[in-house]
Protein backbone atom coordinates (compact mmCIF):
# COMPACT_ATOMS: atom_id res chain seq x y z
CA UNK A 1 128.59 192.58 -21.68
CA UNK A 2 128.89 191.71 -18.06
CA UNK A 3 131.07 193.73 -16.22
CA UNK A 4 130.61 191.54 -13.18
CA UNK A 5 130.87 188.28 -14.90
CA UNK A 6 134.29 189.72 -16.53
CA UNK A 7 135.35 190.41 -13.12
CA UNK A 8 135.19 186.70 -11.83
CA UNK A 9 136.39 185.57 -14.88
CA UNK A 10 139.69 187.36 -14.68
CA UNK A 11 139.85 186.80 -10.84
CA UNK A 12 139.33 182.78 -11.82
CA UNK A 13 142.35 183.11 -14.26
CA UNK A 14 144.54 184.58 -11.79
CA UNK A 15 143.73 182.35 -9.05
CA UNK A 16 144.72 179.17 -11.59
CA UNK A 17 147.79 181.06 -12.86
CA UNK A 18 148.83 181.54 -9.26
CA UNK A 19 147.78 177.40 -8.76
CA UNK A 20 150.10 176.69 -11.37
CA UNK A 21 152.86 178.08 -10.68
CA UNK A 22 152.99 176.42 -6.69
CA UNK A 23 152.67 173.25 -8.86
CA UNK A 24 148.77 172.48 -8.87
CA UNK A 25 147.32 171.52 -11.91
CA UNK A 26 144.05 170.26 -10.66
CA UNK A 27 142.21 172.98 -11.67
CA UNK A 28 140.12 173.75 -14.53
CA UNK A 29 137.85 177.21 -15.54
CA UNK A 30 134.41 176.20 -16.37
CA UNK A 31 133.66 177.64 -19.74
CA UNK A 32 130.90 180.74 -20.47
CA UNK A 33 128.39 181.02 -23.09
CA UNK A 34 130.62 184.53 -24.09
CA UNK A 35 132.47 184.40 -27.19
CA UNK A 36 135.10 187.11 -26.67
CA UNK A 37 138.78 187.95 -25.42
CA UNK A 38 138.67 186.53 -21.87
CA UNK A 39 136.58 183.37 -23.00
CA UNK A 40 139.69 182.66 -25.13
CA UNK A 41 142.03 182.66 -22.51
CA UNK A 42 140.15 180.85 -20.24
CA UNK A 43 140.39 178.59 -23.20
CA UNK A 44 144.06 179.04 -23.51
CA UNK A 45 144.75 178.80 -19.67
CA UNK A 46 142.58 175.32 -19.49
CA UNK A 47 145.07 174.17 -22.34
CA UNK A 48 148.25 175.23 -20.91
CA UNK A 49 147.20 173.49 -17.65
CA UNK A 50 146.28 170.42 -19.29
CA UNK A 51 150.07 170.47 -21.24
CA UNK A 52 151.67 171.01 -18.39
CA UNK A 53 150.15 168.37 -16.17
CA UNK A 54 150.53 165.79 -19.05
CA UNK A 55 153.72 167.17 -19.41
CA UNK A 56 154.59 166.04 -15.59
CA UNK A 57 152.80 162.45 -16.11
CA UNK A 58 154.73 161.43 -18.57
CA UNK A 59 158.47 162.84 -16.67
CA UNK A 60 156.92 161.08 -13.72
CA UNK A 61 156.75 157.59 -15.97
CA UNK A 62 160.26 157.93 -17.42
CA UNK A 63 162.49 159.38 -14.56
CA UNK A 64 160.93 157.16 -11.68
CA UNK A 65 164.54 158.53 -9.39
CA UNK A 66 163.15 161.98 -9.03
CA UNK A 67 159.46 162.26 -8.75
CA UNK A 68 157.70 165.45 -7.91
CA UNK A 69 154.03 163.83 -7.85
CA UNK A 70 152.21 164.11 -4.77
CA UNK A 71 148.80 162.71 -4.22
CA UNK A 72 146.04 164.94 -2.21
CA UNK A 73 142.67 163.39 -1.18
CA UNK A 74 139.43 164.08 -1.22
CA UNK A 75 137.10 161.73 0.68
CA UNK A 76 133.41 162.34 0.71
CA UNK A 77 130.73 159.57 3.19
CA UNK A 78 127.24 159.33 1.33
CA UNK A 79 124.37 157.95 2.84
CA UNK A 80 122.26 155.95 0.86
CA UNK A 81 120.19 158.87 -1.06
CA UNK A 82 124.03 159.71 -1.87
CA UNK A 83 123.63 163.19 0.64
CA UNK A 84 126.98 164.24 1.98
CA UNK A 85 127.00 162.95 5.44
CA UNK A 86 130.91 163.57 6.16
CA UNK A 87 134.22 164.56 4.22
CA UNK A 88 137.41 165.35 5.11
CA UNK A 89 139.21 169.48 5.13
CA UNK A 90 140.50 168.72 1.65
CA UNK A 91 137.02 168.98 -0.29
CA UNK A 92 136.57 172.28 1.50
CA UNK A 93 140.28 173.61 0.22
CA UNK A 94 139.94 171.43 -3.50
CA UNK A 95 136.24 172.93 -3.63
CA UNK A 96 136.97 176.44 -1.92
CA UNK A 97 133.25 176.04 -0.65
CA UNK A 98 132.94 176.44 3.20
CA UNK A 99 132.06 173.33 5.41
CA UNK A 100 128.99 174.16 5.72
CA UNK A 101 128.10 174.79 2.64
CA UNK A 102 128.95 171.28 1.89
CA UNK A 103 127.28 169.36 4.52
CA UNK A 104 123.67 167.96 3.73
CA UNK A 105 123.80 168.67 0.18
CA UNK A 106 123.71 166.09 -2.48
CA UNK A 107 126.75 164.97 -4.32
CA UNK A 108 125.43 165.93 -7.51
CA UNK A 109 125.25 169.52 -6.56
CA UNK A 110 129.57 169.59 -7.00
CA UNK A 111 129.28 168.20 -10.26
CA UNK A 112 129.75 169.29 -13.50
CA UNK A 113 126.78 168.78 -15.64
CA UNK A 114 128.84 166.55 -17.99
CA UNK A 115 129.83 164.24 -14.94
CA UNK A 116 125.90 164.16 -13.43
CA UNK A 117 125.12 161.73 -15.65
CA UNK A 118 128.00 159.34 -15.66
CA UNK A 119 127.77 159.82 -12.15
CA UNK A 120 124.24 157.99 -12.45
CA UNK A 121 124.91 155.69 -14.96
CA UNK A 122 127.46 154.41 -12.37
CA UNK A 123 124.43 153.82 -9.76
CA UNK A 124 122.64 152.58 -11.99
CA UNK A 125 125.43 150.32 -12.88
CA UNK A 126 126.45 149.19 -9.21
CA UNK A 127 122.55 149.10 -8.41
CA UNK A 128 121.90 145.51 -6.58
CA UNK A 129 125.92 144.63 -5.83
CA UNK A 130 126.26 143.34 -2.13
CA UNK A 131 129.72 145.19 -2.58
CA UNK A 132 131.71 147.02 -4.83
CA UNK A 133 134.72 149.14 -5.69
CA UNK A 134 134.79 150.97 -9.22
CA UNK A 135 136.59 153.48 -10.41
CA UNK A 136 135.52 156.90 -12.89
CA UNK A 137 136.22 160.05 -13.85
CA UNK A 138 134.22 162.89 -12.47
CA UNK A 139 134.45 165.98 -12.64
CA UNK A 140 133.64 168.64 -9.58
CA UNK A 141 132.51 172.17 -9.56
CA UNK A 142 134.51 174.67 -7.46
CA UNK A 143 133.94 177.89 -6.82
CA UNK A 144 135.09 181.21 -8.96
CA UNK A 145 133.87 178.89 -11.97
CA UNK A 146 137.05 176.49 -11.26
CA UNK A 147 136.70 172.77 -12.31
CA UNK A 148 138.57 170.16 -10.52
CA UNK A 149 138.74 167.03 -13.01
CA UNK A 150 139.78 163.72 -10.86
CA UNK A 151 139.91 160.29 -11.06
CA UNK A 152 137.18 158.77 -8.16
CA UNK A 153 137.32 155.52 -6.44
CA UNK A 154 133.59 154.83 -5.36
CA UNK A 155 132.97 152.17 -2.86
CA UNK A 156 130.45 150.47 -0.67
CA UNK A 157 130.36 150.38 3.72
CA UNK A 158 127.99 148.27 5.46
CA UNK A 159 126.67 148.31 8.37
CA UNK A 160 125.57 145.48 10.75
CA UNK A 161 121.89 147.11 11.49
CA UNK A 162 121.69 147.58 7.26
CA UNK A 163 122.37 150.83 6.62
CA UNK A 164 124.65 152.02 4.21
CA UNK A 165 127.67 154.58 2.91
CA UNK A 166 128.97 155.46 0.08
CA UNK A 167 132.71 156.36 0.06
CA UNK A 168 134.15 158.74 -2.59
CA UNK A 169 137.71 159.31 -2.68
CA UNK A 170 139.28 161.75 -5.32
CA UNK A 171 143.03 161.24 -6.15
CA UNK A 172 144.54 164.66 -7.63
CA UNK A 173 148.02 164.94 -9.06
CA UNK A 174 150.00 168.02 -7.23
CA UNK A 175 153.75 169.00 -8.55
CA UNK A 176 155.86 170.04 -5.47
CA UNK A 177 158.09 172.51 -6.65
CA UNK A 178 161.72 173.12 -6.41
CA UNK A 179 161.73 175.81 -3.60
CA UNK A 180 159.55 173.41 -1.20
CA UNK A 181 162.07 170.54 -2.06
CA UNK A 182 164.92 173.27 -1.04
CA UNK A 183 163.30 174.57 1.98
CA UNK A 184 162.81 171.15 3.33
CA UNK A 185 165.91 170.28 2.57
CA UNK A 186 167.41 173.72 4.42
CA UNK A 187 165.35 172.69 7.87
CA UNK A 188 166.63 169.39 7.58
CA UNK A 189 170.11 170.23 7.84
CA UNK A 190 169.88 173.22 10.10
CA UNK A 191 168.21 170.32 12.35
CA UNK A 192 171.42 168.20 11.34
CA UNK A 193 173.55 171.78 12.08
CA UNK A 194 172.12 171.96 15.49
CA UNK A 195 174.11 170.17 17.58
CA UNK A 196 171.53 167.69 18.89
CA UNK A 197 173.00 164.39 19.70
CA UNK A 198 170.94 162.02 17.46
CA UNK A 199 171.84 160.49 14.78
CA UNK A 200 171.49 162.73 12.19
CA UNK A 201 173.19 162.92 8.16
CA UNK A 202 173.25 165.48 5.92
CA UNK A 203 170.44 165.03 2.77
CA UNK A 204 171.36 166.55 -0.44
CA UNK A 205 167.94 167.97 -2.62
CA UNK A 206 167.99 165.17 -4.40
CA UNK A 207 167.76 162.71 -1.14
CA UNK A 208 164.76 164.73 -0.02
CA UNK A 209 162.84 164.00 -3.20
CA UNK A 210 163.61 160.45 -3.08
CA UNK A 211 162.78 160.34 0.78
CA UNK A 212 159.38 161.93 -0.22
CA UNK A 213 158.65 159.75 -2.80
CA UNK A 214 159.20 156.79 -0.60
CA UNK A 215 156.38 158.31 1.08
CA UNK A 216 154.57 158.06 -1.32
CA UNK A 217 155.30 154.49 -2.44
CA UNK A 218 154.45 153.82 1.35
CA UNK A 219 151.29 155.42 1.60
CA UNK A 220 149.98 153.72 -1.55
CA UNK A 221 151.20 150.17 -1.10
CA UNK A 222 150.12 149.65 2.50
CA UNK A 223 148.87 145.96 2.01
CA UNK A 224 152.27 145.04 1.37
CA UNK A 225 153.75 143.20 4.06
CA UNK A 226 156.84 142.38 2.90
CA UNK A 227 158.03 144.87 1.37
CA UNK A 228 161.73 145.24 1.02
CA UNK A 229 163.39 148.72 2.19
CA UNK A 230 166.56 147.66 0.64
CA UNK A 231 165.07 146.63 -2.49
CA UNK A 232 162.75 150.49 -2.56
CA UNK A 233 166.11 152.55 -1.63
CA UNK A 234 167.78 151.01 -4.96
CA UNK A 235 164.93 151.84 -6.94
CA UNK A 236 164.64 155.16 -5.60
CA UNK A 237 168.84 155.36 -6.20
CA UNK A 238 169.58 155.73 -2.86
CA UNK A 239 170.62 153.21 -0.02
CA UNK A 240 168.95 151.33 3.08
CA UNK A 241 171.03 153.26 5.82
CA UNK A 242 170.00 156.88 4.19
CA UNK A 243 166.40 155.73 3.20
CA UNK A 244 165.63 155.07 6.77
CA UNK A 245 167.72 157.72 9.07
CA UNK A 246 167.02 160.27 6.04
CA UNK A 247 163.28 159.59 6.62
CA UNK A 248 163.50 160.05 9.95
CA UNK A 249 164.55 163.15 10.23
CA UNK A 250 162.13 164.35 7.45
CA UNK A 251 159.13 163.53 9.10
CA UNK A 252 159.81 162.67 12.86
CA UNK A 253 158.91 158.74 12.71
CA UNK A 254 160.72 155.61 11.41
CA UNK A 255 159.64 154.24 8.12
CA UNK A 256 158.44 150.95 10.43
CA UNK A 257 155.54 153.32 12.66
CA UNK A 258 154.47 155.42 9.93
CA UNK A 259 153.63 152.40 7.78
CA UNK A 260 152.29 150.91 11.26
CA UNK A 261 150.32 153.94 11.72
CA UNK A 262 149.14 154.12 8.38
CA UNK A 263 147.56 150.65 8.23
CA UNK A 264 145.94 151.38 11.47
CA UNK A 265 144.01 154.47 10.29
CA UNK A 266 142.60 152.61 6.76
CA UNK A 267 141.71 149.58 9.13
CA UNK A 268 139.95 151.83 11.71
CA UNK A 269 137.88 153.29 9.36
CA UNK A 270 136.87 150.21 7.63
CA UNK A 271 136.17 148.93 11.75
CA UNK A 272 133.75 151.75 11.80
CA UNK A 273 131.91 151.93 8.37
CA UNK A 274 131.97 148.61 7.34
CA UNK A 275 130.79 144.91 7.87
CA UNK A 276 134.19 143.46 7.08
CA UNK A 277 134.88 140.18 9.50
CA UNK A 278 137.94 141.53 11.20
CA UNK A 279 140.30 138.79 9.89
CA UNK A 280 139.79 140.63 6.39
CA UNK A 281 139.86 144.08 7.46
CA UNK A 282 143.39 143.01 8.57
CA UNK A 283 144.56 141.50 5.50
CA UNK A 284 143.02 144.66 3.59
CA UNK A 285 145.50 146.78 6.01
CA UNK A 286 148.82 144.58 5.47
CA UNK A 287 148.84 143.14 8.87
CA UNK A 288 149.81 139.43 8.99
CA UNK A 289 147.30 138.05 11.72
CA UNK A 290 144.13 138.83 12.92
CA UNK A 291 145.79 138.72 16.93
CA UNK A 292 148.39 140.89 15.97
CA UNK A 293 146.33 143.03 14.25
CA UNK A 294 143.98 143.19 17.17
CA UNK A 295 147.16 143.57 19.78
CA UNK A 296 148.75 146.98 17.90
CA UNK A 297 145.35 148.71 17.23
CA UNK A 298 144.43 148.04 21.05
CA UNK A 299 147.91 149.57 21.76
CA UNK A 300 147.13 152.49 19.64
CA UNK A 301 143.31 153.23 20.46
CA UNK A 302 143.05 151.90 23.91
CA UNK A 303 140.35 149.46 22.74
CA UNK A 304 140.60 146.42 20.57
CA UNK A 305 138.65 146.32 16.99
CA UNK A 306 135.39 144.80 18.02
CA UNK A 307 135.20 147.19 21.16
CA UNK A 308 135.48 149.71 18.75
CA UNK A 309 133.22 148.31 15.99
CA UNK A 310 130.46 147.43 19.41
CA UNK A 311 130.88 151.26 20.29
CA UNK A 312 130.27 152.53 17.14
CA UNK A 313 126.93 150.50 15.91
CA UNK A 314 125.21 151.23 19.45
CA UNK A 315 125.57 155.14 18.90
């Protein structure tokens, strides 16, 4: 028997023992061709993950008033032979592979070999569409023989001179716990303790969650324009005045400039990677008009959308 294989295996079950309990479940142990003690707990830890992050789904579904899901990213940029050309500092924390040890390499090399091929029957699928947008479930190989099962949004940028990315973006499902909830919830009222004249009120544990799952809702629904604060405070169970000051002090910006900011960042990148006409990268972002949309992203890059979009074909 391998000593040294044992070794890794027990480190792996200890490292997603430890994941659970600060509320990850993203994480699965890849399974060995050993038949013994530790190959049945890996088994058993795989299945305890798996009930406890079903477990969470479903409380999410029925209690929507206290939520505990947040959603973590990652976002890989393929060129067109699919080679990892960019991706953001969550694939190297998900993956616990080094930057470079991810740059350059093909995509293929983080799968598992159960995802490889629905990963090509999907290109084989979306070979000869101008654009598209699916959806599937891959799996990705971490290191210490972790598995990180997600849900993947694959898309499509174009550029004017006709080359091409690929955009992968991974949606995992992370449970904050109860002592992050209460330690945000301490700074926010030794803030409100402080003295400082702003507006401040005092957030119960409760408000928190319901402030951070307005978040959330925010983050995911940005091509809403008119969406109704009143209207998300009563479904959260909480009111307009708290939802907005609450927020506020949670996160240092008013509900109106992070959405603002939000919209700006998706459109950017869509500026920069894709052949979008401008008038429908702003609808895409939630912005009402293609002038206003032009006059706020000026204001916040210092150059207007095409400026930007010139710039970045003539590197």
């Amino acid at each position: 028997m391998n000593s040294e294989h044992n070794k890794k295996r027990i480190k792996s079950i200890n490292r997603m023992l430890i994941e659970v309990a600060r509320g990850n479940f993203s994480y699965r142990i890849e399974r060995s061709e050993y038949n013994d003690e530790l190959e049945a707990l890996v088994v058993l830890a795989n299945m305890m993950t798996e009930e406890l992050e079903e477990s969470m789904r479903h409380n999410n579904y029925i209690n929507l008033q206290e939520s505990y899901k947040y959603i973590a990213q990652m976002t890989f940029v393929l060129d067109d032979d699919f080679i990892i050309r960019n991706f953001n500092p969550m694939v190297s924390e998900m993956l616990l592979f080094s930057p470079e040890e991810i740059q350059g390499k093909p995509i293929t090399d983080f799968l598992t070999e159960e995802s490889t091929p629905v990963w090509r029957d999907l290109l084989e699928f979306i070979s000869g569409e101008e654009y598209y947008n699916h959806t599937v479930e891959l799996h990705f190989k971490a290191k210490e023989f972790f598995i990180v099962p997600t849900v993947c949004s694959v898309s499509n940028l174009s550029y004017s001179d006709g080359r091409a990315s690929v955009l992968v973006t991974s949606i995992e499902t992370v449970l904050q716990s109860a002592e992050e909830i209460r330690e945000l919830h301490r700074k926010v009222n030794d803030q409100h303790n402080s003295g400082e004249n702003n507006l401040r009120i005092l957030l119960t544990q409760a408000d928190v969650a319901k402030i951070a799952k307005a978040k959330d809702y925010l983050t995911k629904h940005l091509k809403d324009i008119n969406f109704s604060l009143k209207d998300l405070a009563h479904t959260l169970g909480t009111n307009e005045f708290k939802l907005k000051y609450g927020f506020k002090q949670l996160y240092g910006t008013t509900i109106f400039r992070f959405v603002q900011d939000e919209r700006l960042r998706k459109a950017s990148l869509l500026v920069q990677h894709s052949k979008l006409p401008l008038k429908v990268i702003a609808e895409m972002s939630g912005f009402k008009t293609a002038p206003h949309f032009s006059r706020v992203f000026k204001e916040k890059y210092g150059c207007s959308p095409s400026t930007l979009r010139k710039h970045f074909l003539n590197k």
